[in-house]
C-alpha atoms as a PDB file:
ATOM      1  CA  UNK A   1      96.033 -25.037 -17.166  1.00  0.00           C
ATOM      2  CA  UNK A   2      99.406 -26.050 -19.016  1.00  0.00           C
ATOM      3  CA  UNK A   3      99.294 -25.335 -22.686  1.00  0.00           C
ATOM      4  CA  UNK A   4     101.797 -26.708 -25.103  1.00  0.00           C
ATOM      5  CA  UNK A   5     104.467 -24.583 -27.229  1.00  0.00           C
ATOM      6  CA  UNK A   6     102.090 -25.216 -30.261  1.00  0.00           C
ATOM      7  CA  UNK A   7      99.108 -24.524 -28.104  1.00  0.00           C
ATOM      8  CA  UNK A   8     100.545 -21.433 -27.302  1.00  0.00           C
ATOM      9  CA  UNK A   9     101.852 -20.320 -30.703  1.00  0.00           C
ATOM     10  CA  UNK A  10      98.180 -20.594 -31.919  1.00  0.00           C
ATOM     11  CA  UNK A  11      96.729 -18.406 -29.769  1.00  0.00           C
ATOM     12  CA  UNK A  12      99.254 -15.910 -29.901  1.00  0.00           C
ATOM     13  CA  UNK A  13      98.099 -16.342 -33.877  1.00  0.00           C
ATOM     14  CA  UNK A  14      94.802 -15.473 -32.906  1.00  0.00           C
ATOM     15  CA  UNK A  15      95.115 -12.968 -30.159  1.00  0.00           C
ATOM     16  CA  UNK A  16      97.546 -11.292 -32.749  1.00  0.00           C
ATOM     17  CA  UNK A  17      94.670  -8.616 -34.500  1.00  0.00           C
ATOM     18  CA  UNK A  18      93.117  -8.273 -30.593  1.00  0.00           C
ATOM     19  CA  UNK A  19      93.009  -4.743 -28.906  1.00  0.00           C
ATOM     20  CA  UNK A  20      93.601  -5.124 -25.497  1.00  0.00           C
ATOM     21  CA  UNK A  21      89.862  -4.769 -23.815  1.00  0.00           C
ATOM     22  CA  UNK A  22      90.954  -3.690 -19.896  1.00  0.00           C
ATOM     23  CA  UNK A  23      93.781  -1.084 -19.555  1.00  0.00           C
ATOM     24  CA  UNK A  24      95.287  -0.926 -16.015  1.00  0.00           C
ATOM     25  CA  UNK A  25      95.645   3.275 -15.448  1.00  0.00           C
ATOM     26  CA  UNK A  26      96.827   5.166 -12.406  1.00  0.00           C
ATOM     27  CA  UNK A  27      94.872   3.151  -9.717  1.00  0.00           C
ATOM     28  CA  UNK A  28      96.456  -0.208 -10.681  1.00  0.00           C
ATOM     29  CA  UNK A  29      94.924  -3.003 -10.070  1.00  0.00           C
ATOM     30  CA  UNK A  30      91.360  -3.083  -8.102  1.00  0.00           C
ATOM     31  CA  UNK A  31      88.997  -5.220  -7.561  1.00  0.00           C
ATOM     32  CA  UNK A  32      86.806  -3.683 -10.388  1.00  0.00           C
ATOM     33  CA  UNK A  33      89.711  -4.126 -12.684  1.00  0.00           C
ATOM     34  CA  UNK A  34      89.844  -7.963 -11.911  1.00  0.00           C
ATOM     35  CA  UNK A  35      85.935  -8.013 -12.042  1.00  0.00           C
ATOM     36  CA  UNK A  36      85.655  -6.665 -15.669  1.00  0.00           C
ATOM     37  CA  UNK A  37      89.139  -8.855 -16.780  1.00  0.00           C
ATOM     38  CA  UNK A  38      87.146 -11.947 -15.425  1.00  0.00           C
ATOM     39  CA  UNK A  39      83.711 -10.925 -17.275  1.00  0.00           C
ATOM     40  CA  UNK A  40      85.757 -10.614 -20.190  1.00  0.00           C
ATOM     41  CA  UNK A  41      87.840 -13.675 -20.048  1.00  0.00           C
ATOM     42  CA  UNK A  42      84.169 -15.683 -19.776  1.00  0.00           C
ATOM     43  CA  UNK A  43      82.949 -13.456 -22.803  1.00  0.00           C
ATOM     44  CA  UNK A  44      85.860 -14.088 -25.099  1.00  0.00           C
ATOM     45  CA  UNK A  45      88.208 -16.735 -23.658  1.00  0.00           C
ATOM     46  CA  UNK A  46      91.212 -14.806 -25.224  1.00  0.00           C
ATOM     47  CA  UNK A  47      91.811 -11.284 -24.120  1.00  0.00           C
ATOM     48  CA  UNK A  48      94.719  -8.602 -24.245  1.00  0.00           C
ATOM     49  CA  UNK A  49      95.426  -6.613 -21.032  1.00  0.00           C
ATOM     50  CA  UNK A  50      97.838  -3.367 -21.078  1.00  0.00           C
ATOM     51  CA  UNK A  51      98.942  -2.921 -17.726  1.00  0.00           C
ATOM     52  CA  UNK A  52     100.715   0.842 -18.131  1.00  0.00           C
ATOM     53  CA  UNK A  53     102.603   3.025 -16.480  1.00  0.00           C
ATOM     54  CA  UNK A  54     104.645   0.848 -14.279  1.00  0.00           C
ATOM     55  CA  UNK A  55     108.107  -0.684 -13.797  1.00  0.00           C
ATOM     56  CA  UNK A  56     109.234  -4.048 -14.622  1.00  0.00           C
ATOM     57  CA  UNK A  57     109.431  -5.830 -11.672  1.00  0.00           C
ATOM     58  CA  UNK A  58     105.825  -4.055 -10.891  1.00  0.00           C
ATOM     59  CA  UNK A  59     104.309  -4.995 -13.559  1.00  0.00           C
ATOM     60  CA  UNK A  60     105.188  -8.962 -13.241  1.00  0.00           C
ATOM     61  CA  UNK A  61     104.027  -8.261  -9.842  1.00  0.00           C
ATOM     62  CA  UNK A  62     100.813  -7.043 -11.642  1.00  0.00           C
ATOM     63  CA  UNK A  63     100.741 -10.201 -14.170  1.00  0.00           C
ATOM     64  CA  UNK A  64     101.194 -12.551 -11.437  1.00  0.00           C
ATOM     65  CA  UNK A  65      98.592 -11.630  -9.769  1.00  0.00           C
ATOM     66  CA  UNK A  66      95.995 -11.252 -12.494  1.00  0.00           C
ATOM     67  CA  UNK A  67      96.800 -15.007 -12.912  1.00  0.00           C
ATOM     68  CA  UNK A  68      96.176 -16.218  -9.713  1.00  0.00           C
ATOM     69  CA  UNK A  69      92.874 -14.519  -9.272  1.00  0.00           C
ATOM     70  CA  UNK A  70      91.479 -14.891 -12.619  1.00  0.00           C
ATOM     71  CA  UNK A  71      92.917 -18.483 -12.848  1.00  0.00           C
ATOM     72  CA  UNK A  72      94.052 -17.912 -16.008  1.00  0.00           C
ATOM     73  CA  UNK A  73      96.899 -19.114 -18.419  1.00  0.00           C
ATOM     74  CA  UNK A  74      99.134 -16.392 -19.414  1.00  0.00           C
ATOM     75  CA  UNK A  75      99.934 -16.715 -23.377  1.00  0.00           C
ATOM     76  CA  UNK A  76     102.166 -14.198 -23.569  1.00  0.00           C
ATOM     77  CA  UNK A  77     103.368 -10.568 -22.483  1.00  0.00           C
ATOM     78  CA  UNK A  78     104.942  -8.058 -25.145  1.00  0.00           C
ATOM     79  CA  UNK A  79     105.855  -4.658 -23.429  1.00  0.00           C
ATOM     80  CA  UNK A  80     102.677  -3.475 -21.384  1.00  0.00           C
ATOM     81  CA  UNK A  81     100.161  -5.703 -23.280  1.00  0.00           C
ATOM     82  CA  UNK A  82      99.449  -9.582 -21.697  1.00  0.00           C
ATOM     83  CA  UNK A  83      97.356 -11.860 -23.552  1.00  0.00           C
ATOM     84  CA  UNK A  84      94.973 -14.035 -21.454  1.00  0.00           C
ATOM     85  CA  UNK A  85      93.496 -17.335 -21.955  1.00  0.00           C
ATOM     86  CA  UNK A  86      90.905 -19.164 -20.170  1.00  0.00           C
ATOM     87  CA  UNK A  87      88.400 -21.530 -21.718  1.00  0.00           C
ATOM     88  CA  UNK A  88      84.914 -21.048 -20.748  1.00  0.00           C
ATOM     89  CA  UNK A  89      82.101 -23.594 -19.744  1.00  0.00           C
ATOM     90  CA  UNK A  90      81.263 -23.865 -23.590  1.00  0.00           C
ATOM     91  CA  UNK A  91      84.950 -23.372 -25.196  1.00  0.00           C
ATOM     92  CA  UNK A  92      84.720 -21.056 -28.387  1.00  0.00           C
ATOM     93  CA  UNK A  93      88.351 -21.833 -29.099  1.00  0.00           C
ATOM     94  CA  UNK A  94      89.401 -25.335 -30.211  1.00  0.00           C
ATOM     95  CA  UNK A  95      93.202 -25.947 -29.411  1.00  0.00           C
ATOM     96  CA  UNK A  96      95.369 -27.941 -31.165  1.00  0.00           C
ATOM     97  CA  UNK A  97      95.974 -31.486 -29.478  1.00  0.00           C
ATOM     98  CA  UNK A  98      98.866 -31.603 -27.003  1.00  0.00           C
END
């Protein structure tokens, strides 16, 4: 999914008060880690991930790859915290027009 510079800009608006709700520790990522980021992108639609403890080019390594497998649209990363978007069958989160 492509979102739009305004899409975007409103949900980093709304992800802004969000804790993330899956931390990435010492084991990286697994598949239990992409299980529970998927349950939770289908709960909430708009999620924060910290992914901690690794280097740069590791941790866009990491990103990428959450992406790809969760097929979602990344939003935005600030230091070790990504925010996630992926509307869900019934969308709880009405985006501005394109």
């Amino acid at each position: 999914m492509i979102l739009t510079t305004k899409q975007k800009q409103y949900l980093k608006g709304l992800a802004h008060h969000l804790n993330p709700v899956v931390m990435l520790g010492g084991n990286g990522l697994t598949e239990g880690v992409l299980a529970e980021i998927d349950n939770a992108l289908n709960h909430h639609e708009l999620i924060k991930v910290k992914v901690a403890g690794a280097d740069r080019d590791t941790k866009q390594l990491i990103i990428n790859a959450i992406v790809r497998e969760t097929h979602a649209t990344e939003v935005q990363t600030i230091g070790h915290v990504l925010v996630l978007y992926r509307p869900s069958d019934e969308p709880k989160i009405l985006l501005p027009r394109k």
